[in-house]
C-alpha atoms as a PDB file:
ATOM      1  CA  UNK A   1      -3.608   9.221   0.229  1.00  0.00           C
ATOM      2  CA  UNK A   2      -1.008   9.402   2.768  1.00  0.00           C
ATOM      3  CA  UNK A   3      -0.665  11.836   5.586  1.00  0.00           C
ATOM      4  CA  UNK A   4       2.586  12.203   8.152  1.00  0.00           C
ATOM      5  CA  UNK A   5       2.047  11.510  11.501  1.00  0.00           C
ATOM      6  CA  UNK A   6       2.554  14.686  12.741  1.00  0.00           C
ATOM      7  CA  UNK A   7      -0.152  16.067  10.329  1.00  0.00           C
ATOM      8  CA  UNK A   8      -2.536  14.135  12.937  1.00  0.00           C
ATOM      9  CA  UNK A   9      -3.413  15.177  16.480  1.00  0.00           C
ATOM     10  CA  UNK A  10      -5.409  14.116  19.497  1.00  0.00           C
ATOM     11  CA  UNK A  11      -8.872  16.298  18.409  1.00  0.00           C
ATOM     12  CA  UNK A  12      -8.507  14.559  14.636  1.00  0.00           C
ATOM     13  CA  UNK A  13      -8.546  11.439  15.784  1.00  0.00           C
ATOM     14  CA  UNK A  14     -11.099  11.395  18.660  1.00  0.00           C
ATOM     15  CA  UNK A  15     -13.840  12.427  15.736  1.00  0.00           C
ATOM     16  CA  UNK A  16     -16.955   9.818  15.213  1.00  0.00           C
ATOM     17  CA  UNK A  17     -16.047   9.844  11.532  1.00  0.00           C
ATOM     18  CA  UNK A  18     -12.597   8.726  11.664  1.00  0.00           C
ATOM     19  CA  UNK A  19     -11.718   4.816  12.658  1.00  0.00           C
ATOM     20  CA  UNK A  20      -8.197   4.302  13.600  1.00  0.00           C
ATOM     21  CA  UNK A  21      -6.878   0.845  13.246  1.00  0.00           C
ATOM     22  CA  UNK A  22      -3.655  -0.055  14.663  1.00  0.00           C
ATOM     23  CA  UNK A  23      -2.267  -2.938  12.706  1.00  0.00           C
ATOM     24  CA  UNK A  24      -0.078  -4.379  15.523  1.00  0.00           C
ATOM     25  CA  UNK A  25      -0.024  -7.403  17.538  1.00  0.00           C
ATOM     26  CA  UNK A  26      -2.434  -7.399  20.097  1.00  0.00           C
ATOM     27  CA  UNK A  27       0.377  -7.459  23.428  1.00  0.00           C
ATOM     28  CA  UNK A  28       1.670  -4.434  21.770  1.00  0.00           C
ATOM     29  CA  UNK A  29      -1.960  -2.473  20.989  1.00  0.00           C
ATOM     30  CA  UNK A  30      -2.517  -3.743  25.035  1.00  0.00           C
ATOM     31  CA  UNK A  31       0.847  -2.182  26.050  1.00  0.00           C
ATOM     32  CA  UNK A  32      -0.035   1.494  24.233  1.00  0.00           C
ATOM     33  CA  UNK A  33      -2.161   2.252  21.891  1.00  0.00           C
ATOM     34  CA  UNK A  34      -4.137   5.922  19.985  1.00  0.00           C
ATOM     35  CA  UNK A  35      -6.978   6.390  21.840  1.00  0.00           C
ATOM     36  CA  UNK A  36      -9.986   5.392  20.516  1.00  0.00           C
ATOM     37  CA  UNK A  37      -8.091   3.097  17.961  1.00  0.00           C
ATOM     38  CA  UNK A  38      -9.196  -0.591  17.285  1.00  0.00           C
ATOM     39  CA  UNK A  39      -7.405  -3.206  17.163  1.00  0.00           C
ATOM     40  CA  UNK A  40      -6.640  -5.675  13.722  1.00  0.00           C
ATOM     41  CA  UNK A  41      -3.340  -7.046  13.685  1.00  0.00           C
ATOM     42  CA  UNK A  42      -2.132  -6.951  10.180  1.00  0.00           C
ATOM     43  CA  UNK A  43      -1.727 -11.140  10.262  1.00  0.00           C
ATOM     44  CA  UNK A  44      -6.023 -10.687  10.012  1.00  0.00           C
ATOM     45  CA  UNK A  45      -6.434  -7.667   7.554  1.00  0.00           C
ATOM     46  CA  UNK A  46      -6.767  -9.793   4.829  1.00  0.00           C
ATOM     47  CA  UNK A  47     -10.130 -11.099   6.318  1.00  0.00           C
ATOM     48  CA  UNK A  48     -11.319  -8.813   8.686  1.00  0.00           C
ATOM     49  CA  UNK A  49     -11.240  -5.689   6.901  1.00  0.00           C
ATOM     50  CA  UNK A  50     -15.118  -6.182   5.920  1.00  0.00           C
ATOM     51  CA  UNK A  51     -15.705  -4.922   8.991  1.00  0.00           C
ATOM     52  CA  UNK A  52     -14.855  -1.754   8.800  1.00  0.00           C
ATOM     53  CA  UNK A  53     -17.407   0.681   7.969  1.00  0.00           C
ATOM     54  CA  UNK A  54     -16.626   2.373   4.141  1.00  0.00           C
ATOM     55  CA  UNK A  55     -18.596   5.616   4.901  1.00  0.00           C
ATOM     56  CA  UNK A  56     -15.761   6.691   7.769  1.00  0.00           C
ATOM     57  CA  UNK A  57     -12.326   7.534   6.876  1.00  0.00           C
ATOM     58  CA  UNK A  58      -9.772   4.538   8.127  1.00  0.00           C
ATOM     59  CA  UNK A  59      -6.466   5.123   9.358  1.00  0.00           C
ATOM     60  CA  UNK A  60      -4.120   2.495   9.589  1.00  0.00           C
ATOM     61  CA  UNK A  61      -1.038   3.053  12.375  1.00  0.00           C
ATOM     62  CA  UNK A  62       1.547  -0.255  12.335  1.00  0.00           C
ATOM     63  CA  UNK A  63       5.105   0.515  14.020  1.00  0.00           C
ATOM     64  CA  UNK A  64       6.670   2.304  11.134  1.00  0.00           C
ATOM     65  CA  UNK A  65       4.253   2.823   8.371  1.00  0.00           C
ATOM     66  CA  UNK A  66       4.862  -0.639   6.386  1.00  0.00           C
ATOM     67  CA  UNK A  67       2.137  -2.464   7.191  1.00  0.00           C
ATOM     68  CA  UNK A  68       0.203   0.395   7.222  1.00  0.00           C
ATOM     69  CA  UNK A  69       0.772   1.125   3.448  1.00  0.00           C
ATOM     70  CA  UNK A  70      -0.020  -2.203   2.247  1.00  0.00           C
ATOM     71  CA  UNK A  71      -3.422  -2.341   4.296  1.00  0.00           C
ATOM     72  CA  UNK A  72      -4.152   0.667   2.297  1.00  0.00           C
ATOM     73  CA  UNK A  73      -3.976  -0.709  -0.854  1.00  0.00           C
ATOM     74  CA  UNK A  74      -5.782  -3.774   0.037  1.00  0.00           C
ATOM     75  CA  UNK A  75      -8.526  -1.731   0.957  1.00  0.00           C
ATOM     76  CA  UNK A  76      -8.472   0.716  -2.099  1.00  0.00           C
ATOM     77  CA  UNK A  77      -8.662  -2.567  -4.222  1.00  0.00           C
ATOM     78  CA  UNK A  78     -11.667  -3.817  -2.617  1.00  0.00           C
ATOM     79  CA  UNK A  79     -13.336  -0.678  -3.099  1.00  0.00           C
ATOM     80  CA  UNK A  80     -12.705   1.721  -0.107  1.00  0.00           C
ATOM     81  CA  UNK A  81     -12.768   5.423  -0.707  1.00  0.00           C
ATOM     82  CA  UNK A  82     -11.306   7.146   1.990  1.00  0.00           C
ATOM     83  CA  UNK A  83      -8.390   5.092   3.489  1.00  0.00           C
ATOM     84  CA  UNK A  84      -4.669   7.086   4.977  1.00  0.00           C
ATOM     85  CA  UNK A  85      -1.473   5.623   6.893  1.00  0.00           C
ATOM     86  CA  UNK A  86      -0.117   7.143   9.521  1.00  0.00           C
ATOM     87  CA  UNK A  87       3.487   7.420   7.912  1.00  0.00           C
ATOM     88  CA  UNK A  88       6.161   6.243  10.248  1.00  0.00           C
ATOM     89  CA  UNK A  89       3.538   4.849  12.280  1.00  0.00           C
ATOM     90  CA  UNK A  90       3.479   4.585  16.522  1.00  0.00           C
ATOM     91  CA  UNK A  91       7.668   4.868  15.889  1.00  0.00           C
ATOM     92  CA  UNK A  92       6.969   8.775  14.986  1.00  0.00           C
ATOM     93  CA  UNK A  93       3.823   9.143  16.502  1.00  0.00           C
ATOM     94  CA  UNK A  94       3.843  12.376  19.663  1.00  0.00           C
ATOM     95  CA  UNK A  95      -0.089  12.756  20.506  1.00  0.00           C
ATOM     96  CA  UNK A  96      -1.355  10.630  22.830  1.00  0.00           C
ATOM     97  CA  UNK A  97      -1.680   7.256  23.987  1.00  0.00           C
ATOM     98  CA  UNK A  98      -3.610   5.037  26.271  1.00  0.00           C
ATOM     99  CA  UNK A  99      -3.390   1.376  27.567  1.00  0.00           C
END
């Protein structure tokens, strides 16, 4: 399932059930970033999406939404039910941001 960016704001993504994973490198996660977003660069999604928790909903942000939609079907593959991209990523993302 994909959502638009703008379908997202800053009280969404602050809930407890909802893990945000920003796909980028790590100097640009460090630069800006969603708050309360973690960090795995899509170079490591391959391996380290086993740790992300299947009972929350993930969303994956990447710069425009690429990464983002290929990190979703890895993750449907291997079993996870409630995975969403960001579509056009941090490029069209307007809520907030933290460093």
């Amino acid at each position: 399932m994909f959502k638009s960016a703008l379908a997202y704001n800053g009280e969404e993504l602050n809930n407890p059930s909802i893990v945000i994973v920003d796909l980028r490198e790590d100097h640009l996660f460090q630069k800006e970033h969603i708050p309360s977003a973690i960090n795995i660069p899509f170079s490591e999604i391959d391996t380290r999406y086993k740790e992300l928790d299947r009972t929350k909903q993930i969303v994956f942000v990447c710069h425009t939404g690429s990464m983002g939609d290929e990190s979703t079907k890895l993750l449907i593959k291997n079993g996870f039910k409630k995975v969403e991209n960001l579509k056009g990523g941090m490029a069209q993302w307007t809520g907030p941001l933290t460093s």
